[in-house]
PDB file of N, CA and C in Angstrom:
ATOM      1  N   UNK A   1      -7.666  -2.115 -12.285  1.00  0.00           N
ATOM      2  CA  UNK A   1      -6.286  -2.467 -11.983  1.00  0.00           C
ATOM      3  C   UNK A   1      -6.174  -3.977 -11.952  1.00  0.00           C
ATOM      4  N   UNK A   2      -5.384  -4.437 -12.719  1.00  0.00           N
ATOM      5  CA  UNK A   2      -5.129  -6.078 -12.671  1.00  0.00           C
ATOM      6  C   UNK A   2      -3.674  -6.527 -11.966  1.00  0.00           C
ATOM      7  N   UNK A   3      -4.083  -7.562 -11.379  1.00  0.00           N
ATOM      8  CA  UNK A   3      -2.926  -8.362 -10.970  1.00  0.00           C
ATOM      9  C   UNK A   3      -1.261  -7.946 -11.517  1.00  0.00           C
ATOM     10  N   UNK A   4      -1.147  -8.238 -13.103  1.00  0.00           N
ATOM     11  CA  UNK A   4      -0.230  -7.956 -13.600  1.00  0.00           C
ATOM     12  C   UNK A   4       0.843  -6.632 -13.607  1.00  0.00           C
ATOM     13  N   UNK A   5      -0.664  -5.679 -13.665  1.00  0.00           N
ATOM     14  CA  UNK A   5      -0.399  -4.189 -13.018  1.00  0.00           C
ATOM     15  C   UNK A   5       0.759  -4.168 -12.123  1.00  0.00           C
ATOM     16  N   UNK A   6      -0.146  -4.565 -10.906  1.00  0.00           N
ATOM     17  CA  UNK A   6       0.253  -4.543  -9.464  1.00  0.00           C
ATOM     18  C   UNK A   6       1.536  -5.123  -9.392  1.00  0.00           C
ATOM     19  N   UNK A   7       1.571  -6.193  -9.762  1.00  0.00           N
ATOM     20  CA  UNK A   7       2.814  -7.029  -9.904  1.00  0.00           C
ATOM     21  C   UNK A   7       4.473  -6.200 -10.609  1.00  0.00           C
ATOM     22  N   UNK A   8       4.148  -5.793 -11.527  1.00  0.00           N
ATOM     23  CA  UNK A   8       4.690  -4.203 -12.314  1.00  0.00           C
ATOM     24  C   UNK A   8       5.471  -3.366 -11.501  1.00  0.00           C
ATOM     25  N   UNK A   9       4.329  -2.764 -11.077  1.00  0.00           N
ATOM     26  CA  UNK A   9       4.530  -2.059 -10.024  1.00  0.00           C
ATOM     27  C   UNK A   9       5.673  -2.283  -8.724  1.00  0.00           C
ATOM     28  N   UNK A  10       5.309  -3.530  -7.869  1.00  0.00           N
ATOM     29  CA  UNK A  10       6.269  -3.954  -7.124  1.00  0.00           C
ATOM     30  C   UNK A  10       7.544  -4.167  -7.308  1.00  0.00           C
ATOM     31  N   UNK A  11       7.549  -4.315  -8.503  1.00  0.00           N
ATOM     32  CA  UNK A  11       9.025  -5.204  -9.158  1.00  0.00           C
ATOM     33  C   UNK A  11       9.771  -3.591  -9.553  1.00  0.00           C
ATOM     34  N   UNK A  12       8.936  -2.658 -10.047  1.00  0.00           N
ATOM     35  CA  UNK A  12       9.903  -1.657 -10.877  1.00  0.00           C
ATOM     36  C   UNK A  12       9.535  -0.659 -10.111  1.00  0.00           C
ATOM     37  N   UNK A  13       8.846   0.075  -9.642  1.00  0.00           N
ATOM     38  CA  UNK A  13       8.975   0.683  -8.221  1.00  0.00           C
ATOM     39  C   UNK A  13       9.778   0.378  -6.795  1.00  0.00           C
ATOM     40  N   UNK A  14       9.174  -0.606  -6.044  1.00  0.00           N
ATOM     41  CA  UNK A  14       9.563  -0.532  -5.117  1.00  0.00           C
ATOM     42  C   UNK A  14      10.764  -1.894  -4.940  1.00  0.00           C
ATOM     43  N   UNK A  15      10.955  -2.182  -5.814  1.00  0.00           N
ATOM     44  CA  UNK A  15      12.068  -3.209  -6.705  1.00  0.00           C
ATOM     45  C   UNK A  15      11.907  -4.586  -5.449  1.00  0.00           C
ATOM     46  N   UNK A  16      10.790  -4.773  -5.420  1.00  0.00           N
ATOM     47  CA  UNK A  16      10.025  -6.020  -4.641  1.00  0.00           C
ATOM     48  C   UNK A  16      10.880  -7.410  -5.506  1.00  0.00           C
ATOM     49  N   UNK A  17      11.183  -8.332  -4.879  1.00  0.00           N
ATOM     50  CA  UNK A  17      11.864  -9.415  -5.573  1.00  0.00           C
ATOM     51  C   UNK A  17      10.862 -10.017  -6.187  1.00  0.00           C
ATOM     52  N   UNK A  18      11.114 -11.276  -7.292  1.00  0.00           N
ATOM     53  CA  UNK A  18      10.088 -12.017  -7.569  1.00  0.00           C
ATOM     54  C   UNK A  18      10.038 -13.055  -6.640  1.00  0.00           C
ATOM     55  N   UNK A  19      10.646 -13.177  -5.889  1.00  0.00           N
ATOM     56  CA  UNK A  19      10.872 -14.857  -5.242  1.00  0.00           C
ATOM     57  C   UNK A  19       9.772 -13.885  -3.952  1.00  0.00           C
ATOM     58  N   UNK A  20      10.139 -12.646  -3.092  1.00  0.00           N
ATOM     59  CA  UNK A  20       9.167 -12.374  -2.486  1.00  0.00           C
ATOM     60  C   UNK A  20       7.439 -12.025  -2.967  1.00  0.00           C
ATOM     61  N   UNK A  21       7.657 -11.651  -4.222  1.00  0.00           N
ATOM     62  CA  UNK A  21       5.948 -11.835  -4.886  1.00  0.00           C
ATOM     63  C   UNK A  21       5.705 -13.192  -4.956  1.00  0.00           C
ATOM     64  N   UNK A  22       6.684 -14.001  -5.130  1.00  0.00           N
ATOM     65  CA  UNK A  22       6.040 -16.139  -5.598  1.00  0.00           C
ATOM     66  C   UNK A  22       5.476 -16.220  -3.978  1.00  0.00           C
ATOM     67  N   UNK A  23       6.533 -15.799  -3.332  1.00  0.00           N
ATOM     68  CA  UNK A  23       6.005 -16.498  -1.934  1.00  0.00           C
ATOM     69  C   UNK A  23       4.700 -15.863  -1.507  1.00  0.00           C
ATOM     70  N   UNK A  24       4.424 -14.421  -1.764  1.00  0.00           N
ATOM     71  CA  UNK A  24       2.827 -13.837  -1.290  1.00  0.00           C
ATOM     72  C   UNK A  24       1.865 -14.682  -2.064  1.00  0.00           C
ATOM     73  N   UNK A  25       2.127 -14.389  -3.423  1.00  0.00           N
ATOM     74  CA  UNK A  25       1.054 -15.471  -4.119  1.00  0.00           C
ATOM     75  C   UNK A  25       0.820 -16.695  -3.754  1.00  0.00           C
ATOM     76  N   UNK A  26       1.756 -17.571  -2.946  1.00  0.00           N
ATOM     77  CA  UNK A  26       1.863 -18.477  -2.980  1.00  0.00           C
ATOM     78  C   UNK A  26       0.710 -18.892  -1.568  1.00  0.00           C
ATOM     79  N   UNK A  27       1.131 -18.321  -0.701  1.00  0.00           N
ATOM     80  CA  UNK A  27       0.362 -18.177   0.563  1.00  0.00           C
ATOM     81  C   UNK A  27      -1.436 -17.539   0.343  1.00  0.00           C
ATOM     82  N   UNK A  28      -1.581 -16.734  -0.697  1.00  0.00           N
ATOM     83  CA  UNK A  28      -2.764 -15.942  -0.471  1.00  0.00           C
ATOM     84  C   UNK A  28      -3.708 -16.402  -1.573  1.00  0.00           C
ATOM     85  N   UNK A  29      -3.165 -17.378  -2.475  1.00  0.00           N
ATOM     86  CA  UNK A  29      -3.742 -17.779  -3.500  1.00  0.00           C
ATOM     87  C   UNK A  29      -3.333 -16.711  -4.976  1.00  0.00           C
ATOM     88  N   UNK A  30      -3.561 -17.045  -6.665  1.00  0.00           N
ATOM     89  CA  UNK A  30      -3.480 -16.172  -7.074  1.00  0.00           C
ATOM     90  C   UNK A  30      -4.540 -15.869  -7.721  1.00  0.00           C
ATOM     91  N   UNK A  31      -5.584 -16.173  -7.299  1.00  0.00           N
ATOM     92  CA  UNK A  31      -7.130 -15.185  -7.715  1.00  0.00           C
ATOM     93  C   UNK A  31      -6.958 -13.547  -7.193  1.00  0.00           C
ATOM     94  N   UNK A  32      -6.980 -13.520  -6.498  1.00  0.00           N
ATOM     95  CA  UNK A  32      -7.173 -12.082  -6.198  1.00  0.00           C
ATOM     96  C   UNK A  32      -6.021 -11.406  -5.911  1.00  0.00           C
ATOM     97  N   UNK A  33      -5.627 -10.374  -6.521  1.00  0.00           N
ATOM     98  CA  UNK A  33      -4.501  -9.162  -6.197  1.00  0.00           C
ATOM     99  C   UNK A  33      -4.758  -8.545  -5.029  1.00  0.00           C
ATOM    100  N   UNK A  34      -5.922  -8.560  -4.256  1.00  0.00           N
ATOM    101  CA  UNK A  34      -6.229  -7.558  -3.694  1.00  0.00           C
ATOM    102  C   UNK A  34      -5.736  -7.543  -2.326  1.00  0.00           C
ATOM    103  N   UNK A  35      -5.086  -8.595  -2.103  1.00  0.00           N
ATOM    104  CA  UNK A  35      -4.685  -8.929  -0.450  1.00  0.00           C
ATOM    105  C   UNK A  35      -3.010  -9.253  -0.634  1.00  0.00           C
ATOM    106  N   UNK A  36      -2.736  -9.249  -2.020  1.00  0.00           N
ATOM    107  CA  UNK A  36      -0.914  -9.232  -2.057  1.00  0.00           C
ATOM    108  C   UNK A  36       0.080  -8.097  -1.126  1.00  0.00           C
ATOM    109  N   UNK A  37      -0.270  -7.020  -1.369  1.00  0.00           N
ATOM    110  CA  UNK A  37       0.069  -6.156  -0.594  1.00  0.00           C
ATOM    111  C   UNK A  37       0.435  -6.204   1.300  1.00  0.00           C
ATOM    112  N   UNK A  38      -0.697  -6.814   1.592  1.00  0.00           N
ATOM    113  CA  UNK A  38      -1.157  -7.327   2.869  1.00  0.00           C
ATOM    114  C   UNK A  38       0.071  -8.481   3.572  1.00  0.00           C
ATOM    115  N   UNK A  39      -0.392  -9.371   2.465  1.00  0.00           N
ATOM    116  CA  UNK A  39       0.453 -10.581   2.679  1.00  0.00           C
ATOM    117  C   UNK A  39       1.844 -10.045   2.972  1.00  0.00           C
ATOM    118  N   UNK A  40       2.194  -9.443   1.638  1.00  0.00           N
ATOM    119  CA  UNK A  40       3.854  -9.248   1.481  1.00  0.00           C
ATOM    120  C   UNK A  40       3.911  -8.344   2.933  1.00  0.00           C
ATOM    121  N   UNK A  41       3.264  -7.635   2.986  1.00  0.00           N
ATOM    122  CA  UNK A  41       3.710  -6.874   4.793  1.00  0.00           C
ATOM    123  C   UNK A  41       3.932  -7.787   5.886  1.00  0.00           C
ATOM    124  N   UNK A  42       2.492  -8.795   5.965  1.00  0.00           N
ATOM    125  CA  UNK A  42       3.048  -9.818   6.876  1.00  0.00           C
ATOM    126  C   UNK A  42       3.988 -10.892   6.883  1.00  0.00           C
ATOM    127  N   UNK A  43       4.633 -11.243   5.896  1.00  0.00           N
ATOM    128  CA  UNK A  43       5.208 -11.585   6.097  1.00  0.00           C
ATOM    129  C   UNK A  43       7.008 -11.200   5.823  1.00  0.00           C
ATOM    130  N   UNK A  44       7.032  -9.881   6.234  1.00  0.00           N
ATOM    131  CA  UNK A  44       8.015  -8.977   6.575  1.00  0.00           C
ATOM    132  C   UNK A  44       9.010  -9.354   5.285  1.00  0.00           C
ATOM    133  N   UNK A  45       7.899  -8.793   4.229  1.00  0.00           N
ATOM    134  CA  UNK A  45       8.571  -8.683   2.597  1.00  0.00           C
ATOM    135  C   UNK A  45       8.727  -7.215   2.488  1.00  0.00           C
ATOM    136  N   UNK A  46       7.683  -6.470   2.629  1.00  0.00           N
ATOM    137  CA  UNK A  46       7.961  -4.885   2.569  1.00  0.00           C
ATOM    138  C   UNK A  46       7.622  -4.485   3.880  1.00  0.00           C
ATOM    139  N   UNK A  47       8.247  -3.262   3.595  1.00  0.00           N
ATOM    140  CA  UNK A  47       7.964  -2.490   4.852  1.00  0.00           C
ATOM    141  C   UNK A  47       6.979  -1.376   4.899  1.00  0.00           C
ATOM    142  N   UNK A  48       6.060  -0.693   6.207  1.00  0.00           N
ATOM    143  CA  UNK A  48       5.003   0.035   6.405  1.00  0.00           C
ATOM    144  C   UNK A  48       5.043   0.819   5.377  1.00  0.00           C
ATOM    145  N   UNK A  49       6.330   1.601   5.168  1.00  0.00           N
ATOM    146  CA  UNK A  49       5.911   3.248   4.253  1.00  0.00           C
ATOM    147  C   UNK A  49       6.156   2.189   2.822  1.00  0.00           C
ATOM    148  N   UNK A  50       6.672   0.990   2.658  1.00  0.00           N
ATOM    149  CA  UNK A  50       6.168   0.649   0.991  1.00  0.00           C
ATOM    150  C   UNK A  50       5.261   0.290   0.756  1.00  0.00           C
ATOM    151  N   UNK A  51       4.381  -0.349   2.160  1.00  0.00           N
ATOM    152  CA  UNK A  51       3.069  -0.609   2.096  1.00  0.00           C
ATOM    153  C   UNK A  51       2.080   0.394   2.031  1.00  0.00           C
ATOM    154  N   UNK A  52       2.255   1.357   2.724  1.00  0.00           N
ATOM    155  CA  UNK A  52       1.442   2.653   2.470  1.00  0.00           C
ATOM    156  C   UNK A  52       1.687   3.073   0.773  1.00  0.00           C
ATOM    157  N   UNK A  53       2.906   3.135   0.372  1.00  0.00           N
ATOM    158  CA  UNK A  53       2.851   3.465  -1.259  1.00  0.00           C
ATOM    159  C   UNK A  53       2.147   2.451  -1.922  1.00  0.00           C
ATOM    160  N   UNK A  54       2.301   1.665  -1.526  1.00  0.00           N
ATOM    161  CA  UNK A  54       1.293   0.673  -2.476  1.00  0.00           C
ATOM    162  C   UNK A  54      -0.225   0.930  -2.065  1.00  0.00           C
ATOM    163  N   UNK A  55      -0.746   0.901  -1.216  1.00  0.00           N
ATOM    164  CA  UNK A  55      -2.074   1.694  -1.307  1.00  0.00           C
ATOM    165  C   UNK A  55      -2.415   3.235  -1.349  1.00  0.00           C
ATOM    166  N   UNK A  56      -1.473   4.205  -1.655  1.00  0.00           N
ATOM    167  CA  UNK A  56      -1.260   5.035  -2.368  1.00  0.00           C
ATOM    168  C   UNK A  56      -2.035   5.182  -4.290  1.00  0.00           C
ATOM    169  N   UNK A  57      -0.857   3.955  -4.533  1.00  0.00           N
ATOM    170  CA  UNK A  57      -0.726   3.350  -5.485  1.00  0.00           C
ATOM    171  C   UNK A  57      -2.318   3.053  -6.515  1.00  0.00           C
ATOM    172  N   UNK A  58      -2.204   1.786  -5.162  1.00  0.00           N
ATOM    173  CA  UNK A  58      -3.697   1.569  -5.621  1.00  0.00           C
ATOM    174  C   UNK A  58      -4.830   2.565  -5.897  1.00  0.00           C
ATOM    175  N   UNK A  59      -4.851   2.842  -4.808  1.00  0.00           N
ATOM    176  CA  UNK A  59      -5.757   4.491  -4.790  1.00  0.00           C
ATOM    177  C   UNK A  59      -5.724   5.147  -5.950  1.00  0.00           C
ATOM    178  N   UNK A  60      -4.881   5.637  -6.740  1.00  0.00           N
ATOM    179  CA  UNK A  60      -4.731   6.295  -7.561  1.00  0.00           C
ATOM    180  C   UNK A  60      -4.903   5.467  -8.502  1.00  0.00           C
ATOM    181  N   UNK A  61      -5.228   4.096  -9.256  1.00  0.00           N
ATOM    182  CA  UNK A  61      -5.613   3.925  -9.889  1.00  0.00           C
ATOM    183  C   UNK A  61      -6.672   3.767 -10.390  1.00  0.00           C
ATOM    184  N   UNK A  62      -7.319   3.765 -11.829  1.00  0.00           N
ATOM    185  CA  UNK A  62      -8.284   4.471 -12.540  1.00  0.00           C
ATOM    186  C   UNK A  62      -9.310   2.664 -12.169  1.00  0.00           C
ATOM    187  N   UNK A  63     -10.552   2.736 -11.149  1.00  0.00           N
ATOM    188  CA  UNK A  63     -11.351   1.871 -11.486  1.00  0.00           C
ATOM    189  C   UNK A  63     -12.054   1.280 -12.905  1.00  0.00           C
TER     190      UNK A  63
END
């Protein structure tokens, strides 16, 4: 699963803004996807059950 994926995902699923993905990236660095999710929760971008779909999400994707 890559970044871009994930990014995908937020925007056309759970119709996540881009200005709230600039700001997670922005804070968490953009090497790793793996803590975007995280971020965007803390800093009260999504909420618990979109955060749970997103590691749902993740989960279900093919390593």
């Amino acid at each position: 699963m890559g970044k871009a994926q994930l990014i995908d995902y937020l925007r056309g699923e759970l119709a996540i803004s881009n200005s709230a993905i600039s700001v997670a990236l922005r804070q968490h660095g953009e090497q790793d996807a793996s803590q975007l999710p995280m971020v965007l929760w803390q800093y009260g971008l999504v909420t618990l059950q979109q955060l749970n779909l997103i590691f749902d999400w993740l989960e279900a994707q093919p390593t």
